[in-house]
N, C-alpha and C. Protein backbone atom coordinates (compact mmCIF):
# COMPACT_ATOMS: atom_id res chain seq x y z
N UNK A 1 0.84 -1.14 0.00
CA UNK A 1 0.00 0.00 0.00
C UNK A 1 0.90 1.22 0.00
N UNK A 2 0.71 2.37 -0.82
CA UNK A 2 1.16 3.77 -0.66
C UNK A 2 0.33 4.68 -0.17
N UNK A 3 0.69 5.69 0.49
CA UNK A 3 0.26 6.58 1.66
C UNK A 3 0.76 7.67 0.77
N UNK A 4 0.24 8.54 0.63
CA UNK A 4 0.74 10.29 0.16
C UNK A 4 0.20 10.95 1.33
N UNK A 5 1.12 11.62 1.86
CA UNK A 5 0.71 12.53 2.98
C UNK A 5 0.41 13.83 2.38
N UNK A 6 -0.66 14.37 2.65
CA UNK A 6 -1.17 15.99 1.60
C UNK A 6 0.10 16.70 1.89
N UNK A 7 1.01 16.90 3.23
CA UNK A 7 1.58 17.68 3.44
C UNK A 7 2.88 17.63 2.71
N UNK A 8 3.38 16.13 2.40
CA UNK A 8 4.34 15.66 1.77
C UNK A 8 3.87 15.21 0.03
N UNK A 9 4.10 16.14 -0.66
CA UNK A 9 3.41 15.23 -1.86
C UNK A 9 4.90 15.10 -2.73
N UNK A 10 4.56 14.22 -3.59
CA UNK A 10 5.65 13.87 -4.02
C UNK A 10 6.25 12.52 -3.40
N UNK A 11 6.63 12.32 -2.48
CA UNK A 11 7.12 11.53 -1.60
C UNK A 11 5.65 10.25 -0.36
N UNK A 12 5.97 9.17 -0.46
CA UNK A 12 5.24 8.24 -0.13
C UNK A 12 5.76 7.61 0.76
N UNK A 13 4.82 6.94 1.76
CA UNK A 13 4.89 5.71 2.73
C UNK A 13 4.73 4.32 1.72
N UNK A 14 5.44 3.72 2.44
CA UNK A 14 5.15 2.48 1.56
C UNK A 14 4.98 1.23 2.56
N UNK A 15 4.22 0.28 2.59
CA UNK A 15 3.81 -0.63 3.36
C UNK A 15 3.53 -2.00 2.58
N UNK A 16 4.07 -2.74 3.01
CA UNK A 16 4.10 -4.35 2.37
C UNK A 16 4.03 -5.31 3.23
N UNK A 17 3.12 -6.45 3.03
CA UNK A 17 2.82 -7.74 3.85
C UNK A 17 3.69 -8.64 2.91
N UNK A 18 4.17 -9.34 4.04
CA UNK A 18 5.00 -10.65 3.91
C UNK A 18 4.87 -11.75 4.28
N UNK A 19 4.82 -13.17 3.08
CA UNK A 19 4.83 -14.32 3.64
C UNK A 19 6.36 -14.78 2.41
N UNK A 20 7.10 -14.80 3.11
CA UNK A 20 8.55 -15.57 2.01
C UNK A 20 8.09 -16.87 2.48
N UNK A 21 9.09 -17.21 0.61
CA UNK A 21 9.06 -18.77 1.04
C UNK A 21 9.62 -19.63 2.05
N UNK A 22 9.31 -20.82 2.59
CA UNK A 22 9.47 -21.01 3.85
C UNK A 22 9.90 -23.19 3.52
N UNK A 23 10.16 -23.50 2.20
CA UNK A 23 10.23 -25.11 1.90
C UNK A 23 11.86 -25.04 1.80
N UNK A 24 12.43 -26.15 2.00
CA UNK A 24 13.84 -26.51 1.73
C UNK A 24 13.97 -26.18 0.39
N UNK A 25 13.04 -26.56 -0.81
CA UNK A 25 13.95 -26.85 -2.08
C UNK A 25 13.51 -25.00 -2.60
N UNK A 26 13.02 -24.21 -1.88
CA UNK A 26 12.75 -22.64 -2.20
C UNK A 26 13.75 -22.00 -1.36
N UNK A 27 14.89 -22.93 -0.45
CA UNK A 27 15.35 -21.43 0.51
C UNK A 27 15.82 -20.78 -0.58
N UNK A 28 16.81 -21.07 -1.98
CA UNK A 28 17.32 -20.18 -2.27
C UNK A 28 16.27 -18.71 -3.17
N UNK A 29 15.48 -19.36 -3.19
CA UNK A 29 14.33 -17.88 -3.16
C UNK A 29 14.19 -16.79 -1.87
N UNK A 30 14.74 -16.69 -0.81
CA UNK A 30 14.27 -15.63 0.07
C UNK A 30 15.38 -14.92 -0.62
N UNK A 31 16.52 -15.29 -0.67
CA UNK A 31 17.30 -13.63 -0.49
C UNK A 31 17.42 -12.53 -1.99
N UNK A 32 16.63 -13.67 -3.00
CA UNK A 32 15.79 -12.91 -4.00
C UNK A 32 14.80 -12.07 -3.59
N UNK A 33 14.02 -12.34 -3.06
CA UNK A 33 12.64 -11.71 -2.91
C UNK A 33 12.96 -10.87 -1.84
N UNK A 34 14.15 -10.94 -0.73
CA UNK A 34 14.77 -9.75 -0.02
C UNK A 34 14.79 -8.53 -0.75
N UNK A 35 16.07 -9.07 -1.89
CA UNK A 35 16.42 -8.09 -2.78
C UNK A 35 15.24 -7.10 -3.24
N UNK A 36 14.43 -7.99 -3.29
CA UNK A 36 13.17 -7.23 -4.51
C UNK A 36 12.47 -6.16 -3.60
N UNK A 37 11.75 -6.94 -2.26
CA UNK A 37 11.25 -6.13 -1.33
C UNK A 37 11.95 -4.72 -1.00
N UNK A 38 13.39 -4.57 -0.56
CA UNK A 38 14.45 -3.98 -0.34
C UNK A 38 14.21 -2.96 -0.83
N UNK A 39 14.19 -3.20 -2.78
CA UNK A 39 14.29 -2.13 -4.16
C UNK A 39 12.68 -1.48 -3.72
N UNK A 40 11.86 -2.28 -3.32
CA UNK A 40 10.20 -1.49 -3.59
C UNK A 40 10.26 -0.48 -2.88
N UNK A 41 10.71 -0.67 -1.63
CA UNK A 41 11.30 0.28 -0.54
C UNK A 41 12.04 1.63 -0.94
N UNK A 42 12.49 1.68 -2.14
CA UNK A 42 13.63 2.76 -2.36
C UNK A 42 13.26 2.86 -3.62
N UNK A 43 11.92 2.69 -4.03
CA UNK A 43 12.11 3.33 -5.47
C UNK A 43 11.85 4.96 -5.55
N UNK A 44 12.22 5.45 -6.33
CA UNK A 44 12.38 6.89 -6.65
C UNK A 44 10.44 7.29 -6.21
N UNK A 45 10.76 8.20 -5.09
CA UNK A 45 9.21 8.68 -5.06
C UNK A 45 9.00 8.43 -3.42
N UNK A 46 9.49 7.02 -3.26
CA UNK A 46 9.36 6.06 -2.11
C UNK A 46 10.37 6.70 -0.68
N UNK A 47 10.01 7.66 -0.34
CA UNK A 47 11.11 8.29 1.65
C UNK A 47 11.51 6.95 1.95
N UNK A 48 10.42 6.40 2.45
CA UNK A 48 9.85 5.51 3.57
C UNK A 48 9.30 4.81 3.27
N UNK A 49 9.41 3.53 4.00
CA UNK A 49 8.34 2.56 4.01
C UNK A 49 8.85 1.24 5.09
N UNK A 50 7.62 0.12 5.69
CA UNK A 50 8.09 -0.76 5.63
C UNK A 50 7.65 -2.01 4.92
N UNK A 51 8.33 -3.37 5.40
CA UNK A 51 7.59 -4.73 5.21
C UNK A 51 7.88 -5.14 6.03
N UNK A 52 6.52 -6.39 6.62
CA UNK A 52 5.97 -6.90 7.95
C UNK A 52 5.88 -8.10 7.34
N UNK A 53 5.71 -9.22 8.22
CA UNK A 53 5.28 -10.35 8.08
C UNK A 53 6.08 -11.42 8.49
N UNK A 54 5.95 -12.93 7.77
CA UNK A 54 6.56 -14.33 8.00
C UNK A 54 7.75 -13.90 7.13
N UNK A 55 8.77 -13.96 7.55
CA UNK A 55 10.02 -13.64 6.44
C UNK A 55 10.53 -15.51 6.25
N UNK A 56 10.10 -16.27 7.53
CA UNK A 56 10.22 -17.93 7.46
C UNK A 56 12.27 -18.05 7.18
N UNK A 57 12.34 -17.17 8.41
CA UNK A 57 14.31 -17.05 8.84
C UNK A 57 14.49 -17.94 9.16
N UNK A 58 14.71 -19.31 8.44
CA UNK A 58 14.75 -20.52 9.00
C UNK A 58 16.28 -21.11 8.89
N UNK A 59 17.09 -20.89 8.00
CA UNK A 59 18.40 -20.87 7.61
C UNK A 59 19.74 -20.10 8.07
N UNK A 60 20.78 -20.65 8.07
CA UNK A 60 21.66 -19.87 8.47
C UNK A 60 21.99 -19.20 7.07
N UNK A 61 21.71 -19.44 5.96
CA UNK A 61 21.66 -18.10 5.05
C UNK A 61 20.95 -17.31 4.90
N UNK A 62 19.92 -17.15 5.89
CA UNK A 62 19.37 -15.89 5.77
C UNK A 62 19.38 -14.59 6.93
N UNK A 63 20.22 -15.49 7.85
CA UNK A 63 20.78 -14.53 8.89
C UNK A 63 21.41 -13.27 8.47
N UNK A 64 21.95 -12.91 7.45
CA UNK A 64 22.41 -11.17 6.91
C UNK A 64 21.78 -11.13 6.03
N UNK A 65 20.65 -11.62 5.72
CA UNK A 65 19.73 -10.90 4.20
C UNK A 65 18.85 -9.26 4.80
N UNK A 66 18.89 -9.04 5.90
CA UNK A 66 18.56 -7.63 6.47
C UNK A 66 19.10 -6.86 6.38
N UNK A 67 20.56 -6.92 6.83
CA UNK A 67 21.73 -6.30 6.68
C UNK A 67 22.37 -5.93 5.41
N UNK A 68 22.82 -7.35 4.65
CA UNK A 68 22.96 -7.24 3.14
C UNK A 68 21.71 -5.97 2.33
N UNK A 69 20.82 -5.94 2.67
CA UNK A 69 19.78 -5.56 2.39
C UNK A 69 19.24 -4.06 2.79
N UNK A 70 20.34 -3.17 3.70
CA UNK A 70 20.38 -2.21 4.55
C UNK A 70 19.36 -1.76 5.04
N UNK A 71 18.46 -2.57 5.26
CA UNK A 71 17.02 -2.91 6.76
C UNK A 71 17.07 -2.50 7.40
N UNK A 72 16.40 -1.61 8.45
CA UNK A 72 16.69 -2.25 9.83
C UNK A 72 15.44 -2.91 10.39
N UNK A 73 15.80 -3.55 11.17
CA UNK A 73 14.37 -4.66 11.76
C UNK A 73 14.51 -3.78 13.44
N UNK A 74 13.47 -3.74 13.15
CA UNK A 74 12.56 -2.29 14.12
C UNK A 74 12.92 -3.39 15.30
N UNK A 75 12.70 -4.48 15.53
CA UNK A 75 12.95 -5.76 17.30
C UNK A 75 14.31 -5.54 17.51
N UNK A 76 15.57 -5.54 16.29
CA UNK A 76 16.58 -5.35 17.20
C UNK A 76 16.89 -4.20 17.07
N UNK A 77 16.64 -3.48 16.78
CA UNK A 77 16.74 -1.82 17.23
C UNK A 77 16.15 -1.44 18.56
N UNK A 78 15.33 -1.80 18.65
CA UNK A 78 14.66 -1.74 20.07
C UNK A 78 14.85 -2.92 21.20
N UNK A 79 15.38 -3.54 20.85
CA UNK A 79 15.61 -5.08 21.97
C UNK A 79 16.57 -5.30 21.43
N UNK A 80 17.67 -5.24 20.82
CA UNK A 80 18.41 -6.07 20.52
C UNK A 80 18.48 -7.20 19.69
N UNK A 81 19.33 -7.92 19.44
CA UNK A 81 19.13 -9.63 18.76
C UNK A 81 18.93 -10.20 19.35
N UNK A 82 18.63 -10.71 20.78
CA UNK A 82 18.82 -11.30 21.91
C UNK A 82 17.96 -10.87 22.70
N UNK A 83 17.05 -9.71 21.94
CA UNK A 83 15.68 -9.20 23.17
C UNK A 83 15.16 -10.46 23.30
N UNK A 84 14.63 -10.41 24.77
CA UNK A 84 14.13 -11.02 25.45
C UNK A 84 12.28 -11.28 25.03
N UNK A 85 11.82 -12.23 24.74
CA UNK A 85 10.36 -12.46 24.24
C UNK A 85 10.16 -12.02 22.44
N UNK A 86 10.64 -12.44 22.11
CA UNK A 86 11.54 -11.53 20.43
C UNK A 86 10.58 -13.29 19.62
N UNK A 87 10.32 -14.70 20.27
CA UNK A 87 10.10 -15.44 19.48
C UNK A 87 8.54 -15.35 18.84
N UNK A 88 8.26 -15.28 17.40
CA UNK A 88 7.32 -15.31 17.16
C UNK A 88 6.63 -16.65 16.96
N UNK A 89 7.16 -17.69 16.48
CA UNK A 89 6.52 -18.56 16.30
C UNK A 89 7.15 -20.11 17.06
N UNK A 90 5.81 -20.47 17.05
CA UNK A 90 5.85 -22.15 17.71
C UNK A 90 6.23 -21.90 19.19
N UNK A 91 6.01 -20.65 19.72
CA UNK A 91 5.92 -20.29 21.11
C UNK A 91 5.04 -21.22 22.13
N UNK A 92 5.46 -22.16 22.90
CA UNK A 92 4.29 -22.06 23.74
C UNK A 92 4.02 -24.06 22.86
N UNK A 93 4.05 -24.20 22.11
CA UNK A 93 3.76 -25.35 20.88
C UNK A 93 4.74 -26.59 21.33
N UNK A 94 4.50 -27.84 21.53
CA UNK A 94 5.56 -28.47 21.68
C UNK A 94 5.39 -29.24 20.05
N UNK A 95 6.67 -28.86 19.36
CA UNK A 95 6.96 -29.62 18.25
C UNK A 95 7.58 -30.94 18.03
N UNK A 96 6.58 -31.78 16.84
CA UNK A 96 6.91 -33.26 17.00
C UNK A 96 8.24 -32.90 15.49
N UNK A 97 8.78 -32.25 15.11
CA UNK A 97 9.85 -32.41 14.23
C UNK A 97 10.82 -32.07 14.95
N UNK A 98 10.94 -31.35 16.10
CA UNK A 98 12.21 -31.04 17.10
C UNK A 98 12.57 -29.57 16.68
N UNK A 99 11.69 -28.37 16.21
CA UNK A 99 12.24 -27.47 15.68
C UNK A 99 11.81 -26.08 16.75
N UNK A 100 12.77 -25.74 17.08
CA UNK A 100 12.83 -24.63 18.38
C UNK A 100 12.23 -23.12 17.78
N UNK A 101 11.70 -22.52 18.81
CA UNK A 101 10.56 -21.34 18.88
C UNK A 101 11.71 -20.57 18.00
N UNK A 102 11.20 -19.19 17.35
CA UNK A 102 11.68 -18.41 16.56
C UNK A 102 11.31 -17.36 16.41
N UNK A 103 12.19 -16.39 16.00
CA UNK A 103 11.81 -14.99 15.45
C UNK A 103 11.46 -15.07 14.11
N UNK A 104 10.39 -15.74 12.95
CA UNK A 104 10.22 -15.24 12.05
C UNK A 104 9.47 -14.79 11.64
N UNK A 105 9.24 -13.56 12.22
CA UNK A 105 7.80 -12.66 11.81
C UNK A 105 8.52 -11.29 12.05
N UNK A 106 8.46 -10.41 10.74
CA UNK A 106 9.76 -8.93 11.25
C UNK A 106 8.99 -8.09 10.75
N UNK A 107 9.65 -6.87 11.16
CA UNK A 107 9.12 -5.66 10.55
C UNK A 107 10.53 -5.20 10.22
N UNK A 108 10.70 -4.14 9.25
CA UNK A 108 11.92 -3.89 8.43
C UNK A 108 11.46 -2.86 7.86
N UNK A 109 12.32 -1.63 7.43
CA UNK A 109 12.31 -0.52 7.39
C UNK A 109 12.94 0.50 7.27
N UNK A 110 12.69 1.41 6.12
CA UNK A 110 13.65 2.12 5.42
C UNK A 110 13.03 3.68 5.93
N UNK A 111 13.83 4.19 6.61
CA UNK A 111 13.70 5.61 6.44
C UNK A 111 12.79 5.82 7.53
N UNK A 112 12.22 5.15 8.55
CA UNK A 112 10.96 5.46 9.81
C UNK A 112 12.53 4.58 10.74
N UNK A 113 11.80 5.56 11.92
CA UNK A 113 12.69 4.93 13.14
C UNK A 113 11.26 4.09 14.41
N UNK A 114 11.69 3.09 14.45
CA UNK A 114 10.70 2.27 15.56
C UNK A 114 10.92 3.14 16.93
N UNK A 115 9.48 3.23 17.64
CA UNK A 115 9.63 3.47 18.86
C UNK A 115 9.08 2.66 20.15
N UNK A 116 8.29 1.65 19.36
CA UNK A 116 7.82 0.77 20.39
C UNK A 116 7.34 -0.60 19.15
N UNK A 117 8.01 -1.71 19.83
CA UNK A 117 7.14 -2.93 19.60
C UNK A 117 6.88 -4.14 20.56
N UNK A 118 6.20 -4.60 20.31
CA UNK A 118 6.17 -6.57 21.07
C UNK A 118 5.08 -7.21 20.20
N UNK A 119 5.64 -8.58 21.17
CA UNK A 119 4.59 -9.71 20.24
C UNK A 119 3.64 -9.89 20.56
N UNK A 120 2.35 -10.01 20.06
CA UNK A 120 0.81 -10.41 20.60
C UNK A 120 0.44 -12.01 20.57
N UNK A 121 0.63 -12.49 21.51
CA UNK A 121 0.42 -13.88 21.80
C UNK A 121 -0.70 -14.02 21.01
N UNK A 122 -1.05 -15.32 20.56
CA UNK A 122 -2.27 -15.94 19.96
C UNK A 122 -3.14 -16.52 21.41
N UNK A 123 -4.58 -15.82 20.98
CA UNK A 123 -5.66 -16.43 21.70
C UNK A 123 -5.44 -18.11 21.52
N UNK A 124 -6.46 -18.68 22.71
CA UNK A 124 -6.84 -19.94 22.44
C UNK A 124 -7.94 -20.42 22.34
N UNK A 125 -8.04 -21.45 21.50
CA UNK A 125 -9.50 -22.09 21.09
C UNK A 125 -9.61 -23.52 21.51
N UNK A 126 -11.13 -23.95 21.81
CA UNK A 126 -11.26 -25.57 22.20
C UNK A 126 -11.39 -26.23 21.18
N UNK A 127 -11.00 -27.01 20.77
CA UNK A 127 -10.67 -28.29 19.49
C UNK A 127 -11.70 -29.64 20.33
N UNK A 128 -12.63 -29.24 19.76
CA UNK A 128 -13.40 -30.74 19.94
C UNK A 128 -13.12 -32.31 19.23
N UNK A 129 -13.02 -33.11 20.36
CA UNK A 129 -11.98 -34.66 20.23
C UNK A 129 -13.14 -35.39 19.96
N UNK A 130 -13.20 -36.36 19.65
CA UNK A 130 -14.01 -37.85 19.31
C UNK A 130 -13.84 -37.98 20.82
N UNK A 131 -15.39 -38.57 21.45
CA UNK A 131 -15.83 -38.87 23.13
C UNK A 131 -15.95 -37.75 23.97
N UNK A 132 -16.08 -36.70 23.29
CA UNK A 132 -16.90 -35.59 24.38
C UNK A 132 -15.61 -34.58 24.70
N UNK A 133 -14.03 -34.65 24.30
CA UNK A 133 -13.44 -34.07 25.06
C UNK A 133 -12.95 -33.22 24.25
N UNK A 134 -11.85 -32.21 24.74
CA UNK A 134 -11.58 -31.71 23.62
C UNK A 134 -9.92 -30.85 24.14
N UNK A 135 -9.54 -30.14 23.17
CA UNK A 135 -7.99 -29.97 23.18
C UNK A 135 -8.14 -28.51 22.93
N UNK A 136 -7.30 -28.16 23.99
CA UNK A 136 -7.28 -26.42 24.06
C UNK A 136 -5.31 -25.71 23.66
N UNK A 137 -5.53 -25.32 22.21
CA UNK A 137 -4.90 -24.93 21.18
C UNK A 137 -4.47 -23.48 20.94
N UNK A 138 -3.46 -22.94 20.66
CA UNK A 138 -3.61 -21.80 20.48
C UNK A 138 -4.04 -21.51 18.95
N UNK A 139 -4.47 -20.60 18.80
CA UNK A 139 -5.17 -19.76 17.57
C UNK A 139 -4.54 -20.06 16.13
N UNK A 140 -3.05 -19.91 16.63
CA UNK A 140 -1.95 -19.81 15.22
C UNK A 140 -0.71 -20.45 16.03
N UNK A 141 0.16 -20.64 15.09
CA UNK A 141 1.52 -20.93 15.26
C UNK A 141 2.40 -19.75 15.21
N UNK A 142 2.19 -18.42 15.04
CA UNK A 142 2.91 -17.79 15.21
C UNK A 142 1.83 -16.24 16.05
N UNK A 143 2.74 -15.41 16.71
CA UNK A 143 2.46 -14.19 17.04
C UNK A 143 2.39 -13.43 16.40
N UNK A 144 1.76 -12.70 16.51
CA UNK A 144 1.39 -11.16 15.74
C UNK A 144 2.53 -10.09 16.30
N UNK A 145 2.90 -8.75 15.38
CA UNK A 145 3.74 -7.90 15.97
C UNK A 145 2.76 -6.37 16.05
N UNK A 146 3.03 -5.76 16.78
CA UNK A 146 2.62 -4.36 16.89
C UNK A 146 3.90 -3.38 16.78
N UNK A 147 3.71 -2.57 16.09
CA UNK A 147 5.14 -1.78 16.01
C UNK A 147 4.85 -0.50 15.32
């Protein structure tokens, strides 16, 4: 989405939802579609903007596609890499593949400075079982961000 501020014309907000690919035989598609996101961000016209979403940072090659990418991700600007409650997904989930909670849900951002974020836990819902019982689930597998 683009934003023209009356006061600013000429010049735009720019805002983008993200789901990257997230399969083994696609990792080498994220740090394409980095690239691309990155450029939408800075095209001529474009101050500012960000992109939000599942970036699916599942690889150790995609650990500097932010950086490579001159990002900044609004969580460690404000918390650090190592902030504390920073995991978005499979929080809370005990996984039968053995794969540990994560940060892959970001916000990233060219030209706006973050001043506040955190993660919004997922509600929970009752999952009705065969014999009357039932299994209390959270909503999603991953958290929501506010920022």
């Amino acid at each position: 989405m683009d934003i023209v501020s009356p006061n600013s014309l000429g010049t735009l907000l720019r805002l983008i939802n993200v789901h990257l690919d997230s399969l083994e035989d696609t990792e080498l598609h994220r740090p394409e579609q980095m690239r691309i996101l990155a450029d939408f961000l800075r095209e001529p016209g474009c101050g500012r903007g960000l992109v939000a979403g599942d970036f699916n940072d599942i690889s150790p090659k995609d650990k500097g596609l932010v950086e490579e990418n001159k990002l900044v991700d609004a969580w460690v600007k404000l918390h650090g890499a190592t902030g504390a409650d920073g995991d978005t997904w499979s929080v809370g989930v005990q996984s039968d593949d053995g794969l540990q909670p994560g940060r892959l849900d970001k916000v990233l951002m060219v030209g706006l400075e973050p001043t506040e974020m955190k993660v919004l836990r997922p509600g929970l819902i009752s999952v009705p079982k065969p014999g009357g019982e039932e299994d209390v689930i959270p909503l999603s597998d991953h958290g929501g961000l506010s920022c």
